[in-house]
PDB file of N, CA and C in Angstrom:
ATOM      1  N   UNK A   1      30.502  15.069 -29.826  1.00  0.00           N
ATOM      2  CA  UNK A   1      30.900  14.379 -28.610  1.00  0.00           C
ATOM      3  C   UNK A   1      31.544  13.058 -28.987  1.00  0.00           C
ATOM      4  N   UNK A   2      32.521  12.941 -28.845  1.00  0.00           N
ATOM      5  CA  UNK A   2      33.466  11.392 -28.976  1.00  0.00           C
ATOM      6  C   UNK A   2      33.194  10.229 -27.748  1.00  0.00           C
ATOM      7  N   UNK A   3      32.828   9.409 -27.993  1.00  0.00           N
ATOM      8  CA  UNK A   3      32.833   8.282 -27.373  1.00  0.00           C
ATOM      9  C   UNK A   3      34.237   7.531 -27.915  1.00  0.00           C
ATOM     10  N   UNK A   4      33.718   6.374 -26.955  1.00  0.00           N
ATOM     11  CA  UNK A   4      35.012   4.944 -27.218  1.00  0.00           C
ATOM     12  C   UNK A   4      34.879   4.776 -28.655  1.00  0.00           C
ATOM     13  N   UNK A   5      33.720   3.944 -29.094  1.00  0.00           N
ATOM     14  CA  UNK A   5      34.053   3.965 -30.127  1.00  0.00           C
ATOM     15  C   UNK A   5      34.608   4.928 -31.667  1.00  0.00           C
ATOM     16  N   UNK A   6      33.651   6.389 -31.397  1.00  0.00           N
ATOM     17  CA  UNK A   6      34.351   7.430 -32.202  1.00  0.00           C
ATOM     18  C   UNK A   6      34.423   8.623 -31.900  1.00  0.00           C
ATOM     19  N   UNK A   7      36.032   8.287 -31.533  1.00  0.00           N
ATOM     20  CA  UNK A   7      36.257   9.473 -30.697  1.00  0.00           C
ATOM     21  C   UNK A   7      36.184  10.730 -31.468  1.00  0.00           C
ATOM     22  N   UNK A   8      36.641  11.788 -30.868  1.00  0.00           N
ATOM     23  CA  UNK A   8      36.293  13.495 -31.684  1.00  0.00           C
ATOM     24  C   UNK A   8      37.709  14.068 -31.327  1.00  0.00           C
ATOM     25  N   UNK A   9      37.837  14.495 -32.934  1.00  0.00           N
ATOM     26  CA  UNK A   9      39.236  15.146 -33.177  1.00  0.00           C
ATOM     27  C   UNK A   9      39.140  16.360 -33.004  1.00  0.00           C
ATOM     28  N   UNK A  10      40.064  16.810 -31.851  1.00  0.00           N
ATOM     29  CA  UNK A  10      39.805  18.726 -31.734  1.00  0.00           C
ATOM     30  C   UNK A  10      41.012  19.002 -32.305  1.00  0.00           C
ATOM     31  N   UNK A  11      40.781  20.084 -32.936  1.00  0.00           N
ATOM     32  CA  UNK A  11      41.580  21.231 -33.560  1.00  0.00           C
ATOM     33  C   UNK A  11      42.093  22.462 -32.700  1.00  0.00           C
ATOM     34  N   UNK A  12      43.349  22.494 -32.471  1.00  0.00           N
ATOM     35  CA  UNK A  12      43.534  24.088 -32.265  1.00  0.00           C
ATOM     36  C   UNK A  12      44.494  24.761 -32.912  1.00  0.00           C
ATOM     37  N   UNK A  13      44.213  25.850 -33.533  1.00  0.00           N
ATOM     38  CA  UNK A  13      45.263  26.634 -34.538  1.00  0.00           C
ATOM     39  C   UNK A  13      45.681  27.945 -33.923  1.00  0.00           C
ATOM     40  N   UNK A  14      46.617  28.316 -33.739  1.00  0.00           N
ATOM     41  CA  UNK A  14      47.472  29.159 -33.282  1.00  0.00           C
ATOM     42  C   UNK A  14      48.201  30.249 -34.862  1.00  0.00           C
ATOM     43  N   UNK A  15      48.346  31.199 -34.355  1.00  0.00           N
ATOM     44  CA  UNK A  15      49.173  32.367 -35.376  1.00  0.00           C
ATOM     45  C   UNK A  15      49.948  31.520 -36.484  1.00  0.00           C
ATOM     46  N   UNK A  16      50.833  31.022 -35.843  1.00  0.00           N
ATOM     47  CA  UNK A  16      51.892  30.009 -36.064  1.00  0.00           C
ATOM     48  C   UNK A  16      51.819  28.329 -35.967  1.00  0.00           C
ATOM     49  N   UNK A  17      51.147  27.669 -35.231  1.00  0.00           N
ATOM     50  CA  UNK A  17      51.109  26.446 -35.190  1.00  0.00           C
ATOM     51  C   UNK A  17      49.494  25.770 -35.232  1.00  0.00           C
ATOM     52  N   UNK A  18      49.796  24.500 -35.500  1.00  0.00           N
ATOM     53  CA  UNK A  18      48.115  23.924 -35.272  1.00  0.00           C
ATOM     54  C   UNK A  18      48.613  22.432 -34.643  1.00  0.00           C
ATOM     55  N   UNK A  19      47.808  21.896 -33.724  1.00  0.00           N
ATOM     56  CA  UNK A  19      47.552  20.800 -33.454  1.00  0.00           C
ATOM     57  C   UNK A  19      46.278  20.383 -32.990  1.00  0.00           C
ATOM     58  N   UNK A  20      46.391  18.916 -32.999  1.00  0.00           N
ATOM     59  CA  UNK A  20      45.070  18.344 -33.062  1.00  0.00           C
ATOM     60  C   UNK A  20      44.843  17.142 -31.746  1.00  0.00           C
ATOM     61  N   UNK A  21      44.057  16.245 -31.111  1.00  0.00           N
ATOM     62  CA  UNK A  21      43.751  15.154 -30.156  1.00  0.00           C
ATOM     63  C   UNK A  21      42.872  14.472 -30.339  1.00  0.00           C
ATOM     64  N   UNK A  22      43.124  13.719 -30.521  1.00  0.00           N
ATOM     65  CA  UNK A  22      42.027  12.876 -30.004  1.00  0.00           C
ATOM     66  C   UNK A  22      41.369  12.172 -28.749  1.00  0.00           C
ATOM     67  N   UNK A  23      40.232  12.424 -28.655  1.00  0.00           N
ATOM     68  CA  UNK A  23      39.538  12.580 -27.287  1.00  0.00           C
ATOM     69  C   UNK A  23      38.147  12.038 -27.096  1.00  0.00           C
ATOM     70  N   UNK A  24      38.525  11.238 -25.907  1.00  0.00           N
ATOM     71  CA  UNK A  24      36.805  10.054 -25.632  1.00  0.00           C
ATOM     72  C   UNK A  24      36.434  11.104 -24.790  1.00  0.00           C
ATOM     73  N   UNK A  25      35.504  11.429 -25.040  1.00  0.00           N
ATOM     74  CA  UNK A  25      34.845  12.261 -24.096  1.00  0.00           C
ATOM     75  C   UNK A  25      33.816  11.526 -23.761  1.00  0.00           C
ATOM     76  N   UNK A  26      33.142  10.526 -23.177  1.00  0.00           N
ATOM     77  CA  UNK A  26      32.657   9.857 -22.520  1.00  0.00           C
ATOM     78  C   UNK A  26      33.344   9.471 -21.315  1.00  0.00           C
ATOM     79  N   UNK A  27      34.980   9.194 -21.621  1.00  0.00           N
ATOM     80  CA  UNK A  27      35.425   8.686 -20.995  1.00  0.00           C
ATOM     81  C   UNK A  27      36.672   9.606 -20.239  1.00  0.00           C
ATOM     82  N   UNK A  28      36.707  11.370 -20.442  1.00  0.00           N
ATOM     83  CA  UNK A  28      36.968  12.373 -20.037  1.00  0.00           C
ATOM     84  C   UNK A  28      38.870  12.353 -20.353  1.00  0.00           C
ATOM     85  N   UNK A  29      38.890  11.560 -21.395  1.00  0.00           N
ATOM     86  CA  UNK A  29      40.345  10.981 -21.380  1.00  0.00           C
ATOM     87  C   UNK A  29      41.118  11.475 -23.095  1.00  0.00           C
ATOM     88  N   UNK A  30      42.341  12.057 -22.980  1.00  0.00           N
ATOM     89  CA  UNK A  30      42.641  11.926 -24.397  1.00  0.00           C
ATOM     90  C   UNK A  30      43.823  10.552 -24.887  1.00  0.00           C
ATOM     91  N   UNK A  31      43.428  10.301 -26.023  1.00  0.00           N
ATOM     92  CA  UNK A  31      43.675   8.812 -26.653  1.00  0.00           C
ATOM     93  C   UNK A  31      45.029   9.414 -27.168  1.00  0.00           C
ATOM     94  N   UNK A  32      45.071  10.374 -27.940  1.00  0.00           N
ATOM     95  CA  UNK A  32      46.444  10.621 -28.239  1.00  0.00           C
ATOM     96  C   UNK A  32      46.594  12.594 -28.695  1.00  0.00           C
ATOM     97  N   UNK A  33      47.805  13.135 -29.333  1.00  0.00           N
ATOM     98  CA  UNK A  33      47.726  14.235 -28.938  1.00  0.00           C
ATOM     99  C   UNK A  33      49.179  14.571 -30.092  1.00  0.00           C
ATOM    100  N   UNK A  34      48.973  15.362 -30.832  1.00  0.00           N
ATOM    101  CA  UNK A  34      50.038  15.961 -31.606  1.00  0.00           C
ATOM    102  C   UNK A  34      50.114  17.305 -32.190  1.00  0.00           C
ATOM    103  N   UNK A  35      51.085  17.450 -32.190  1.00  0.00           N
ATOM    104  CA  UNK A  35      51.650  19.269 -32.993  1.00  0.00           C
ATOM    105  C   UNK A  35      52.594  19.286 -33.659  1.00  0.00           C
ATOM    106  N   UNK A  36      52.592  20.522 -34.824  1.00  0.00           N
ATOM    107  CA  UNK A  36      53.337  20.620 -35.920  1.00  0.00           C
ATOM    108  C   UNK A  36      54.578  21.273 -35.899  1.00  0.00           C
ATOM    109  N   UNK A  37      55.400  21.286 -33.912  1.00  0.00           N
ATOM    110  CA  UNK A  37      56.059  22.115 -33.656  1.00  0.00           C
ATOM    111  C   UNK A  37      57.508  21.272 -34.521  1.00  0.00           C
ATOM    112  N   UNK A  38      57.673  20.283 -34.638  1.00  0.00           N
ATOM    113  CA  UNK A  38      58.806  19.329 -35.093  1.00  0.00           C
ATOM    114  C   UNK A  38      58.894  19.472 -36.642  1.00  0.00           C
ATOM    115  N   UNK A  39      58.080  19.689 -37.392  1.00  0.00           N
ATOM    116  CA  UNK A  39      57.998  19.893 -38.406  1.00  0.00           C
ATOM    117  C   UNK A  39      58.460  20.861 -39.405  1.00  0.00           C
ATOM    118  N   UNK A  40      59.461  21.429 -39.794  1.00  0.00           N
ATOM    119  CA  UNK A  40      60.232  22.743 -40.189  1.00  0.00           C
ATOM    120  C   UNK A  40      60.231  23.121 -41.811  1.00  0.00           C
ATOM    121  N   UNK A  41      59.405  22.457 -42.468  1.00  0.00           N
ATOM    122  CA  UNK A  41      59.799  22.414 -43.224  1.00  0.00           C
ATOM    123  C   UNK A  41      58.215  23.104 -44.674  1.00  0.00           C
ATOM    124  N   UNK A  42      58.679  23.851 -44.980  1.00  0.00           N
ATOM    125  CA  UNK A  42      57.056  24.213 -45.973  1.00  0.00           C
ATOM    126  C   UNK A  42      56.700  25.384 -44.877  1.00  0.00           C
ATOM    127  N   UNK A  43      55.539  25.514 -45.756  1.00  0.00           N
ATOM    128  CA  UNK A  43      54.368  26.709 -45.568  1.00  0.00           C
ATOM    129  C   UNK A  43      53.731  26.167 -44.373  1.00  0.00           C
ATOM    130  N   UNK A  44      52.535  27.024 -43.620  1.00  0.00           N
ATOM    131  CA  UNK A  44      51.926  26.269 -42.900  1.00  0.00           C
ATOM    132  C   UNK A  44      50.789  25.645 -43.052  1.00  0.00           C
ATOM    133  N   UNK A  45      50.042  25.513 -44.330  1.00  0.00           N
ATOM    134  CA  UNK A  45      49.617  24.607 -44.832  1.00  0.00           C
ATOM    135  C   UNK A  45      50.326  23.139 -44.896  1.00  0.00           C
ATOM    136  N   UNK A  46      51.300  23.426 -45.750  1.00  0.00           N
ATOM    137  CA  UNK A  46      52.319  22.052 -45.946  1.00  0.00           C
ATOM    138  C   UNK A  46      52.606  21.507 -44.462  1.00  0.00           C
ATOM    139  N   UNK A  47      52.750  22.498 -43.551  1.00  0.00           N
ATOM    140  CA  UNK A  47      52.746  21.727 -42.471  1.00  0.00           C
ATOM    141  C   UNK A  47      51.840  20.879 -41.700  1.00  0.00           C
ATOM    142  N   UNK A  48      50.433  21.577 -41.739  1.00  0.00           N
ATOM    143  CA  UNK A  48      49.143  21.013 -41.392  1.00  0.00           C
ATOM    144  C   UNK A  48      48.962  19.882 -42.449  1.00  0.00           C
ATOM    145  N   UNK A  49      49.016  19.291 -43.397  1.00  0.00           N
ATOM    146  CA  UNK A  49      49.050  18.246 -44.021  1.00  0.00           C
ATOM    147  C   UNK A  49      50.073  17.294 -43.795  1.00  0.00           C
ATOM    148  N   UNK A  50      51.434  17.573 -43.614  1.00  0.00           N
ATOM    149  CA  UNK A  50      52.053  16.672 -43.107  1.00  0.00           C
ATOM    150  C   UNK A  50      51.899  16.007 -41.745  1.00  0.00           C
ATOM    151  N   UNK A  51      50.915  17.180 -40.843  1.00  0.00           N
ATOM    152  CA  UNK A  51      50.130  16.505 -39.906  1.00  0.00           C
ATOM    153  C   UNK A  51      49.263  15.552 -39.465  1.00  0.00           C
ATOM    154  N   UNK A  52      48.450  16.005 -40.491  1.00  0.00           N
ATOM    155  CA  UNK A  52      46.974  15.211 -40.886  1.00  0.00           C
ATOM    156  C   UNK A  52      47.470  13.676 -41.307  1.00  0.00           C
ATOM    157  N   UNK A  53      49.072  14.057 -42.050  1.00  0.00           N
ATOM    158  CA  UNK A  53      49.297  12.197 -42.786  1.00  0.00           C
ATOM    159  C   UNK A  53      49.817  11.793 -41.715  1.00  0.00           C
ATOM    160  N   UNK A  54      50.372  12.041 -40.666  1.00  0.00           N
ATOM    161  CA  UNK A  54      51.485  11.314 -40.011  1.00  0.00           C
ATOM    162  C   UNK A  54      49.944  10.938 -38.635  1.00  0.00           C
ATOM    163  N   UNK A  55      49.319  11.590 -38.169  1.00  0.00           N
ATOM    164  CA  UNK A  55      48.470  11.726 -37.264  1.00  0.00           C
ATOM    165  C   UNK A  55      47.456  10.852 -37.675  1.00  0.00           C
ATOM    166  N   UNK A  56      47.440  10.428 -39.132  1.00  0.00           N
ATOM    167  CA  UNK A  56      46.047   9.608 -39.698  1.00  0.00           C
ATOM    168  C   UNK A  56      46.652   7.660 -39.273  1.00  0.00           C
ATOM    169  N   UNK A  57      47.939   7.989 -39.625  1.00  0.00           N
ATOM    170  CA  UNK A  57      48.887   6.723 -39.405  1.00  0.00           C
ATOM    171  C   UNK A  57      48.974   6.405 -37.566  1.00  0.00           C
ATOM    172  N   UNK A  58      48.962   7.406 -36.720  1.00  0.00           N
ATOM    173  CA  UNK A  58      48.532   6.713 -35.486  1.00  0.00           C
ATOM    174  C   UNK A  58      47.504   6.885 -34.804  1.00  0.00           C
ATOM    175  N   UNK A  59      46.651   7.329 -35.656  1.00  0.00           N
ATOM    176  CA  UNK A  59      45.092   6.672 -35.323  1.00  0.00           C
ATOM    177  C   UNK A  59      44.742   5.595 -35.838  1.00  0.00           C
ATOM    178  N   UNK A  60      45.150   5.403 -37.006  1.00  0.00           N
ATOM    179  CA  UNK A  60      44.873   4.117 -37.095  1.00  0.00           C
ATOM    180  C   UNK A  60      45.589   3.184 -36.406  1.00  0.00           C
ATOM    181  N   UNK A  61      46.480   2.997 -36.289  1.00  0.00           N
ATOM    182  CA  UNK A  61      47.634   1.958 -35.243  1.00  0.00           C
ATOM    183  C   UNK A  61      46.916   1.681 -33.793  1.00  0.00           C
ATOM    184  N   UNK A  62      45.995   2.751 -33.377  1.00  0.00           N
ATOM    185  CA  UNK A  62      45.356   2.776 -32.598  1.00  0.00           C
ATOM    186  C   UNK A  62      44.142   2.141 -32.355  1.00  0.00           C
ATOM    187  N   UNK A  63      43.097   1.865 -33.448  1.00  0.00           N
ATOM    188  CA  UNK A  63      42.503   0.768 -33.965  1.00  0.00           C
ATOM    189  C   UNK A  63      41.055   1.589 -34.203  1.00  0.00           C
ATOM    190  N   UNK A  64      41.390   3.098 -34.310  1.00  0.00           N
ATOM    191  CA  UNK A  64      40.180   3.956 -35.080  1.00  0.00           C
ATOM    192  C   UNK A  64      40.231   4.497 -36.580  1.00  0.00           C
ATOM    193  N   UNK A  65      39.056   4.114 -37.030  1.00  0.00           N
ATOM    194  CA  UNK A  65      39.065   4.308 -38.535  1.00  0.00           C
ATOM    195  C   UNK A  65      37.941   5.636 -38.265  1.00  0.00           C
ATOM    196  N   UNK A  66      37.038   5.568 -37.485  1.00  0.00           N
ATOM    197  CA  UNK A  66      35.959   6.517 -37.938  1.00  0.00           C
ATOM    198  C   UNK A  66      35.878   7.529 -36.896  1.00  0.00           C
ATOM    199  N   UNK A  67      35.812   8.798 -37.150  1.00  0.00           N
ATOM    200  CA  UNK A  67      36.037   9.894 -35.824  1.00  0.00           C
ATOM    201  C   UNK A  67      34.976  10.686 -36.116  1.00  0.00           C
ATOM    202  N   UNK A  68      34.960  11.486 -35.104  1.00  0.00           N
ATOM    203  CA  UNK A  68      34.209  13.098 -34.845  1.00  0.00           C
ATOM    204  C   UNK A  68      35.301  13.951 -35.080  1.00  0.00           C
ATOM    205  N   UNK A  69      35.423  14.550 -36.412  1.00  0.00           N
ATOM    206  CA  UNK A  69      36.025  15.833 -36.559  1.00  0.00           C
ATOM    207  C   UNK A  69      35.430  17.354 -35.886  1.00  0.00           C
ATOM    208  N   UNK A  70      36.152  17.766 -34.571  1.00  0.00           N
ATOM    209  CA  UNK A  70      35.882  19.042 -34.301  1.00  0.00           C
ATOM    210  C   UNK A  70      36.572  20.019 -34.757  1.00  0.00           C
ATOM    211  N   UNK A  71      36.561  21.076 -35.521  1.00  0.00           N
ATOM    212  CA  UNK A  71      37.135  21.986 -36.128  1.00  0.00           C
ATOM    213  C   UNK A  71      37.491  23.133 -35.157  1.00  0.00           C
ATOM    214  N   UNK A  72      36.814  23.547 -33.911  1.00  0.00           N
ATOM    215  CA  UNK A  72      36.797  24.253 -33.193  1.00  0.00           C
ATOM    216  C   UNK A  72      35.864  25.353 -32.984  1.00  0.00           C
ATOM    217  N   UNK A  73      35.663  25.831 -34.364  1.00  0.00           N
ATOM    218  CA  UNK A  73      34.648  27.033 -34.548  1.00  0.00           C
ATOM    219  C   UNK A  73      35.677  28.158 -35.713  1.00  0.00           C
ATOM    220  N   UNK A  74      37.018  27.740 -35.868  1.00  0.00           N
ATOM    221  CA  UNK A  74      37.453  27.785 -36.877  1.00  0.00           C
ATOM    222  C   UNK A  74      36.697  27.509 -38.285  1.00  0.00           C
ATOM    223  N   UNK A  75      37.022  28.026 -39.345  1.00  0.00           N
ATOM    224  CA  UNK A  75      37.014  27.939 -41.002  1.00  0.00           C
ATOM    225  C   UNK A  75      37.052  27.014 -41.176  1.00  0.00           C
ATOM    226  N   UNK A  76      35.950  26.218 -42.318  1.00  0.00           N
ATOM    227  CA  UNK A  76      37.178  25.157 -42.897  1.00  0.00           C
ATOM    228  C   UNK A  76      37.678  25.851 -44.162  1.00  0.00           C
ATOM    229  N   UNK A  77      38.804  26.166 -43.777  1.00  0.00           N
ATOM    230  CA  UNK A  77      39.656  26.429 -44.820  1.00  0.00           C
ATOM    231  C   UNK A  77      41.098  26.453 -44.787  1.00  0.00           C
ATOM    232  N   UNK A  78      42.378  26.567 -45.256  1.00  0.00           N
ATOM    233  CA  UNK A  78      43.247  26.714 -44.949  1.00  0.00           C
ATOM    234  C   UNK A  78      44.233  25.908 -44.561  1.00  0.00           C
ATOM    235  N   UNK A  79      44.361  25.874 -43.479  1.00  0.00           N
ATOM    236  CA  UNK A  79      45.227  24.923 -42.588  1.00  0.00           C
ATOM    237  C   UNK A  79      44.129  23.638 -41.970  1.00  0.00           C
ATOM    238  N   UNK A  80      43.249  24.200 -41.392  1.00  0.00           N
ATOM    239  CA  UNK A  80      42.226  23.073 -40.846  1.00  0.00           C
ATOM    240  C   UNK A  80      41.843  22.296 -42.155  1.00  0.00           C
ATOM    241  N   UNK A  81      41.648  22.610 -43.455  1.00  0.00           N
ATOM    242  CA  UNK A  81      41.333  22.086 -44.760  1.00  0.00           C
ATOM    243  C   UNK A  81      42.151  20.763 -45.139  1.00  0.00           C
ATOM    244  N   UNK A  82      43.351  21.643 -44.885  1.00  0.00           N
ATOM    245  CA  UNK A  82      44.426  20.537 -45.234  1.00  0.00           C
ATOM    246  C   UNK A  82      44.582  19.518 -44.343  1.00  0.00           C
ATOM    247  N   UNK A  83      44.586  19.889 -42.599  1.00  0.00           N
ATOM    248  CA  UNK A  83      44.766  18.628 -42.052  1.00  0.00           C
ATOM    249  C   UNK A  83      43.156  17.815 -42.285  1.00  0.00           C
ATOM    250  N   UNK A  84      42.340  18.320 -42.668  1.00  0.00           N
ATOM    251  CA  UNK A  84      41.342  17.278 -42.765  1.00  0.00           C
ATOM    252  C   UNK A  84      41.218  16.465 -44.262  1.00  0.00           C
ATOM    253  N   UNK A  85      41.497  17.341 -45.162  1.00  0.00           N
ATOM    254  CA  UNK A  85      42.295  16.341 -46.281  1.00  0.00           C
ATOM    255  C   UNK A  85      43.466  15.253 -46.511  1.00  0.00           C
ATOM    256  N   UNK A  86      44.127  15.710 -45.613  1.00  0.00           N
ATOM    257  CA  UNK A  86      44.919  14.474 -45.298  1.00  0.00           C
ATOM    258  C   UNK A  86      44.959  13.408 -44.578  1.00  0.00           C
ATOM    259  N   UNK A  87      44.104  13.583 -43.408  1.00  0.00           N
ATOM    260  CA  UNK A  87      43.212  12.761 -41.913  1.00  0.00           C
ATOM    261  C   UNK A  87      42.289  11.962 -43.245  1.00  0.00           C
ATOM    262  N   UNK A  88      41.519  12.217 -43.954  1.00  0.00           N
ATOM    263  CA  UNK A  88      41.005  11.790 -45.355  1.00  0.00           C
ATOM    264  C   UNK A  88      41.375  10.386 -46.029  1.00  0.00           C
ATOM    265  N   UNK A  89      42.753  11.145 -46.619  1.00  0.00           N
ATOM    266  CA  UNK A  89      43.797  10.909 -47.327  1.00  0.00           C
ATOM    267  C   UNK A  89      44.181   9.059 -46.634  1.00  0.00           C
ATOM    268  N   UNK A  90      43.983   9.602 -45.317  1.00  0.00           N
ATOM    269  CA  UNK A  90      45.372   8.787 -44.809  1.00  0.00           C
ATOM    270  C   UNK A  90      44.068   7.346 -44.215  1.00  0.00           C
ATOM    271  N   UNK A  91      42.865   7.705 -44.821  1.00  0.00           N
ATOM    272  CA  UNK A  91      42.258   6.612 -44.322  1.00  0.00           C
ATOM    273  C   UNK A  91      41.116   6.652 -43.126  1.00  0.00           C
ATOM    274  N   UNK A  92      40.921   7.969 -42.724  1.00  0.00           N
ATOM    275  CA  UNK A  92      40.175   8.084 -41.525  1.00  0.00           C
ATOM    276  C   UNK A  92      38.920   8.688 -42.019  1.00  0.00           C
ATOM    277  N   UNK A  93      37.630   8.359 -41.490  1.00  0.00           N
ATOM    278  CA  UNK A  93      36.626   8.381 -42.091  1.00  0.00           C
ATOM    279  C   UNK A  93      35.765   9.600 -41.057  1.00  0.00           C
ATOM    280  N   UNK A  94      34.945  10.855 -41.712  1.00  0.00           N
ATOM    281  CA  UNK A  94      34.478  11.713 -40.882  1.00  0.00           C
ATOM    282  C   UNK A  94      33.392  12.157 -41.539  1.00  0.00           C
TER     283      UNK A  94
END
């Protein structure tokens, strides 16, 4: 459950795409919201990591360092692996 202070990152992965939000659920509201539809370039791994870095950069801008990673009920493996290695990577603490 994400509050104000740390909110909870949901995951959703699709055949083809994955994106992720962030979401106060205390406060029934999402903080921000992205997908890997712009992204053309690589595997879809490579894509879910270029997610995780670009998505870690406006959460933080946002003024959260520490989250609730929700995976969904998904693997961790794969694509969810990578964007959470890079959400990691990029400075965000879970």
């Amino acid at each position: 459950m994400g509050t104000a202070l740390r909110p909870r990152l949901s995951v959703f992965r699709s055949l083809k795409h994955i994106e992720a939000q962030l979401i106060n659920d205390s406060a029934k509201r999402t903080i921000l919201g992205m997908k890997d539809l712009k992204i053309k370039k690589g595997t879809k791994i490579d894509r879910a990591s270029v997610l995780g870095e670009t998505f870690a950069k406006e959460i933080l801008s946002k003024g959260y360092k520490k989250i609730v990673f929700d995976r969904g009920g998904y693997q961790y493996h794969g694509r969810i692996k990578a964007l959470a290695e890079a959400l990691r990577k990029g400075g965000i603490e879970f």
